[in-house]
Protein backbone atom coordinates (compact mmCIF):
# COMPACT_ATOMS: atom_id res chain seq x y z
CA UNK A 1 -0.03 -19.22 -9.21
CA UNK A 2 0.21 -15.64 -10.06
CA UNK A 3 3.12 -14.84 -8.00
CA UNK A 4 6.05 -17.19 -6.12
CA UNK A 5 5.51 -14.76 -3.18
CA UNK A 6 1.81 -15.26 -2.26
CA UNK A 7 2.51 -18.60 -1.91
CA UNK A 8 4.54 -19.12 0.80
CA UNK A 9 5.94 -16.75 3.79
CA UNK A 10 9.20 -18.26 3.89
CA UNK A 11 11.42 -20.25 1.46
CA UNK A 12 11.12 -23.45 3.63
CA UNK A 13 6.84 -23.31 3.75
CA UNK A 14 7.69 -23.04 0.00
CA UNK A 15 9.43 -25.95 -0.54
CA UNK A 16 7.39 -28.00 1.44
CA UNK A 17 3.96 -26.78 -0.09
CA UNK A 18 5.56 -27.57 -3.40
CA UNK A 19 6.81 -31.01 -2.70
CA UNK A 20 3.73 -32.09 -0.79
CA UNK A 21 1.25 -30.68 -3.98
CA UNK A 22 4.46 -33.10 -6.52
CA UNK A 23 3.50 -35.94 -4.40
CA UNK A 24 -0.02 -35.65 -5.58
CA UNK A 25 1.02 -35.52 -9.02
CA UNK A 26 0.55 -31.80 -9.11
CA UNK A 27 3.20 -29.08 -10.28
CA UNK A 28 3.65 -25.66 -9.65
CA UNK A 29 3.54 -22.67 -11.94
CA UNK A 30 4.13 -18.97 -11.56
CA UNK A 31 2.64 -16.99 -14.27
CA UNK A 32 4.71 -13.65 -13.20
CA UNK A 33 8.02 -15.48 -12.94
CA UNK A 34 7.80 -18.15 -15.57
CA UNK A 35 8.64 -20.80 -13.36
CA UNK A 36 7.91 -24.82 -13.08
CA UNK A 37 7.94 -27.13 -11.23
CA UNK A 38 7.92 -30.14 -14.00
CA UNK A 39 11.55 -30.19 -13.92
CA UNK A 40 15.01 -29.76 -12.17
CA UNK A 41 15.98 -26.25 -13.36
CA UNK A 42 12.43 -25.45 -12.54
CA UNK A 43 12.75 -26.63 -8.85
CA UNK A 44 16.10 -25.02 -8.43
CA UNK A 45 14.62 -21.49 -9.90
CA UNK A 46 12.07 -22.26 -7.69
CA UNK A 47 14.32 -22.78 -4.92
CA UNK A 48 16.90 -19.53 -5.74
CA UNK A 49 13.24 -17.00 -6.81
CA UNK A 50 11.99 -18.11 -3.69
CA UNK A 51 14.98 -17.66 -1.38
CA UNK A 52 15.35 -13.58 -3.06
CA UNK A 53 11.60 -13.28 -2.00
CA UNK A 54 12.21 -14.00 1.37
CA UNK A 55 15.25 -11.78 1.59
CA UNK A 56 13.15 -8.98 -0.08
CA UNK A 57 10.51 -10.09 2.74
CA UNK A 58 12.73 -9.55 5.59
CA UNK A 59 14.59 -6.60 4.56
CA UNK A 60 11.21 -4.90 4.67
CA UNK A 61 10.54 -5.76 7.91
CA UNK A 62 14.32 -4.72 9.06
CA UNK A 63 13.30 -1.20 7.10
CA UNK A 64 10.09 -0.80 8.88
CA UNK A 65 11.18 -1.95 12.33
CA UNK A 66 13.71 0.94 11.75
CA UNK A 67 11.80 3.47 10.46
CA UNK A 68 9.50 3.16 14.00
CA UNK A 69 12.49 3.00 15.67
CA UNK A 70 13.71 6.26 14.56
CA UNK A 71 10.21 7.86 14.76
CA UNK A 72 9.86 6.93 18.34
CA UNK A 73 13.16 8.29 19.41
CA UNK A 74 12.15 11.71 17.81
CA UNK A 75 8.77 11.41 20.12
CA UNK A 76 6.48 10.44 17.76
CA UNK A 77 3.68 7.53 18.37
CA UNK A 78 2.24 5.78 15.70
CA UNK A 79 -1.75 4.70 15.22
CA UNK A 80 -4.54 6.80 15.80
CA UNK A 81 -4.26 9.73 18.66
CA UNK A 82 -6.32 8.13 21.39
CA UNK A 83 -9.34 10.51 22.12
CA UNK A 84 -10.84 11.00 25.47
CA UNK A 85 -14.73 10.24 25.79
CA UNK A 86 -16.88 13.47 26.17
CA UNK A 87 -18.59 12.39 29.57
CA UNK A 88 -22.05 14.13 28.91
CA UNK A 89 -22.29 11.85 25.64
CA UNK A 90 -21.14 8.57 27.50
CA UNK A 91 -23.95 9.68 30.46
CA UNK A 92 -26.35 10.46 27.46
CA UNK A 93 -25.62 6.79 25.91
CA UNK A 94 -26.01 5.27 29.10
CA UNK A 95 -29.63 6.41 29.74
CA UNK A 96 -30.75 6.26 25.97
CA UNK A 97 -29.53 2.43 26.30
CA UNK A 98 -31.39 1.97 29.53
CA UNK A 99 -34.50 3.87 27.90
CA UNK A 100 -34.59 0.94 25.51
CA UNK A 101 -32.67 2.46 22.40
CA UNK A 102 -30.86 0.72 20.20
CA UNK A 103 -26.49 1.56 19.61
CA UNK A 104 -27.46 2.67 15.80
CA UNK A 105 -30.81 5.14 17.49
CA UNK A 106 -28.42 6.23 20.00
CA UNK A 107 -25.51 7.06 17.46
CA UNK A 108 -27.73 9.26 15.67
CA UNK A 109 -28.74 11.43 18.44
CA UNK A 110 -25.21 11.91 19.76
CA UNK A 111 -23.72 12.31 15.96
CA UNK A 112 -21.38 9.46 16.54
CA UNK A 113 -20.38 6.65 14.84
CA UNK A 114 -22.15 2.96 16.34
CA UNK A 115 -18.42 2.05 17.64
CA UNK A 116 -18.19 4.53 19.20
CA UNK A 117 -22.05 4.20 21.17
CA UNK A 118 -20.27 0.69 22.16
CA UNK A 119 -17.72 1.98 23.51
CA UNK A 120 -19.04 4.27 25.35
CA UNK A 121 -21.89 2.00 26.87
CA UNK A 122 -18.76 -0.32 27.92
CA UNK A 123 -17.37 2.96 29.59
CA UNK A 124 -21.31 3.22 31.65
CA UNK A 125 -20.98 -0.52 32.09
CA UNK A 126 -17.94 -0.56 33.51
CA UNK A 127 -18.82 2.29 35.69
CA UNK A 128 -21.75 0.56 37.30
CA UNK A 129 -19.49 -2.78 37.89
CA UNK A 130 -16.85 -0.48 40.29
């Protein structure tokens, strides 16, 4: 393995992936680290490197849960700014679609991207269903 922490996502996982691949008569090795699993030391590295990686995990996680946190109690929203539909362009897709066109025709004569033809033929579809 290249790396103890693309192995497992927590320290128990880990453990268990390693002692499940042992009983098949097959050890672990992290090139990055320099660890094995062929004997004690190397399982109890294994065990301590493994246990730091998880702590690194979740004190990202703490860090980014706080970070959003913070942002949101200044105002701010994360993601993309949602966008509303020009109506003449979801009309326009509506009766290209129903003329037979195709999402990638129609997204060239609007000048929009094909997600955004499917979205707005869900918009004329959901129209017709009210």
């Amino acid at each position: 393995m290249w790396k103890l922490d693309r192995l497992g996502r927590n320290t128990r996982q880990l453990l268990d992936l390693v002692d499940s691949l042992e009983s098949q008569g097959i050890y672990f090795r992290s090139l990055t680290e320099g660890i094995t699993t062929t004997g004690p030391m190397g399982k109890a590295m294994l065990t301590v490197m493994s246990a730091f990686a998880q702590l690194e995990r979740d004190q990202l996680a703490e860090r980014t849960r706080a970070g959003l946190a913070a942002a949101a109690a200044r105002g701010r929203k994360g993601g993309r700014p949602t966008v509303t539909p020009d109506s003449e362009k979801v009309r326009q897709a509506g009766q290209y679609r129903h003329a037979g066109l195709t999402p990638p025709e129609i997204s060239k004569l609007l000048g929009v991207s094909r997600a955004t033809v499917y979205r707005y033929l869900a918009l004329v579809t959901d129209e017709a269903n009210e």
